[in-house]
Protein backbone atom coordinates (compact mmCIF):
# COMPACT_ATOMS: atom_id res chain seq x y z
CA UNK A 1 0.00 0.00 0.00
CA UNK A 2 1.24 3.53 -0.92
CA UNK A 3 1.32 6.84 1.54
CA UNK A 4 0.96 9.14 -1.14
CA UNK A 5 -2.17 11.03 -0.14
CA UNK A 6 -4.15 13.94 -2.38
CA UNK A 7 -4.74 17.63 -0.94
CA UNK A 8 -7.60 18.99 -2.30
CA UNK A 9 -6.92 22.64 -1.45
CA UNK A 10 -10.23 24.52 -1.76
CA UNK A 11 -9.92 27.27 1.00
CA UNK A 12 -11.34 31.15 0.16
CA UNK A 13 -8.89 33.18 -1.40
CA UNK A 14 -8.13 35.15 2.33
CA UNK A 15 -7.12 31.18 3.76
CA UNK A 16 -4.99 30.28 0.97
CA UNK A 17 -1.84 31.61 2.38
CA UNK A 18 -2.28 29.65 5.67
CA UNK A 19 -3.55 26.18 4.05
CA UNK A 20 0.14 26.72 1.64
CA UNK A 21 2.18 26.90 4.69
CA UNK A 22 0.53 24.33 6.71
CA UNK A 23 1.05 22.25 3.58
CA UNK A 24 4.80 22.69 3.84
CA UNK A 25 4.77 21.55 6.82
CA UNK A 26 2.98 17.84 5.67
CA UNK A 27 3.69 17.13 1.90
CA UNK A 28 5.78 14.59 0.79
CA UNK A 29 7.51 13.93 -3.00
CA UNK A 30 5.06 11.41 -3.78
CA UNK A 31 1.99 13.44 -2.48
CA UNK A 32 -0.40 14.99 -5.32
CA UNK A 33 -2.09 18.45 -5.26
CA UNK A 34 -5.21 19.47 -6.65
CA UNK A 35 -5.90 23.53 -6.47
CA UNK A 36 -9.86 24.36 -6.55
CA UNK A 37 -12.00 27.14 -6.45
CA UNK A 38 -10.65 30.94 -5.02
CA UNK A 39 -7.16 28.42 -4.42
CA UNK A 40 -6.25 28.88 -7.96
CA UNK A 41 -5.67 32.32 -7.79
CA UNK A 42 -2.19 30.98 -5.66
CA UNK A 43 -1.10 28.65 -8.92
CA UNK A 44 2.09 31.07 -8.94
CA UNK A 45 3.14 30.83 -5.51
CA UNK A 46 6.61 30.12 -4.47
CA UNK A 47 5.99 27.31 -2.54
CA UNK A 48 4.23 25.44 -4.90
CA UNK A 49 6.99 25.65 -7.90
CA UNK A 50 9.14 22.80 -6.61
CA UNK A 51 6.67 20.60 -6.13
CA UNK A 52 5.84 17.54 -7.95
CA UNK A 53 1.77 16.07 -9.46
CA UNK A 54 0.02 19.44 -8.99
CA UNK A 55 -3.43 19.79 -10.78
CA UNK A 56 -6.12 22.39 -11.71
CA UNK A 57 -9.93 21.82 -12.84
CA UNK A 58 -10.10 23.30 -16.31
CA UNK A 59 -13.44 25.49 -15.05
CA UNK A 60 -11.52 26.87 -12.24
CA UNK A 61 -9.13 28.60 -14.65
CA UNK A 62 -11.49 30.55 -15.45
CA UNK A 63 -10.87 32.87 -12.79
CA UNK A 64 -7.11 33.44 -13.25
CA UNK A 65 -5.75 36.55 -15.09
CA UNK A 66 -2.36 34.98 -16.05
CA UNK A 67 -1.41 31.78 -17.87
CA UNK A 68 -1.23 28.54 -15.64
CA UNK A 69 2.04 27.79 -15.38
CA UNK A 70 3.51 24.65 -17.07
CA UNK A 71 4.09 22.22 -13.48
CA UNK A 72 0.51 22.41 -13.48
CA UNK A 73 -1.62 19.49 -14.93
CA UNK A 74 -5.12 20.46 -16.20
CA UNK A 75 -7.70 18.00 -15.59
CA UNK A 76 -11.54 17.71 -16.28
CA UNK A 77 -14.30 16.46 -14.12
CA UNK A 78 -13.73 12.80 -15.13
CA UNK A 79 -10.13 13.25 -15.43
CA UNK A 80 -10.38 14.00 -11.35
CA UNK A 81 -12.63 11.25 -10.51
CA UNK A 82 -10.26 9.17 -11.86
CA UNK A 83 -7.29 11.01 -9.87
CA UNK A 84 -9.54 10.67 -6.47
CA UNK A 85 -10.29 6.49 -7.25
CA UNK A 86 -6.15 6.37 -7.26
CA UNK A 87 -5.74 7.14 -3.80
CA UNK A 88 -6.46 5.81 -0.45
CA UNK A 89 -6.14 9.16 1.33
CA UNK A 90 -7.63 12.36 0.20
CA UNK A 91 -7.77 15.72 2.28
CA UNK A 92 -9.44 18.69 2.06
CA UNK A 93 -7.89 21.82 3.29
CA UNK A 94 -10.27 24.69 3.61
């Protein structure tokens, strides 16, 4: 069995900054990362660049003024069922 687990970050915009550090503080290299909602508006953050299996819904892009950069996978709504069936341990940081 695996210990890679998948953070579905989908805090308010205002959180974001908090949820990024606390996930410092828990990710490992073979943990994924799924950015949702107001969260996407942090898809150029520092602390996100070196890290590895980071995803965005296509439909939250929407929101973004700049270009989403090229670390980042974009998935559909299928595309993250599948993602979420692959893992034993998802969590949610709001």
């Amino acid at each position: 069995m695996s210990d890679k687990t998948l953070y579905l970050i989908q805090s308010c915009f205002s959180h974001t900054d908090q949820v990024l550090t606390q996930l410092d503080q828990i990710y490992s290299v073979d943990d994924h990362i799924l950015l949702m909602g107001d969260a996407v508006l942090y898809v150029c953050d520092h602390r996100l660049e070196k890290k590895k299996n980071l995803y965005i819904l296509e439909n939250d892009t929407e929101i973004l003024a700049e270009k989403v950069p090229e670390h980042f996978k974009l998935i559909n709504y299928a595309q993250f069922a599948e993602l979420i069936l692959d893992f034993t341990r998802c969590i949610s940081l709001k």
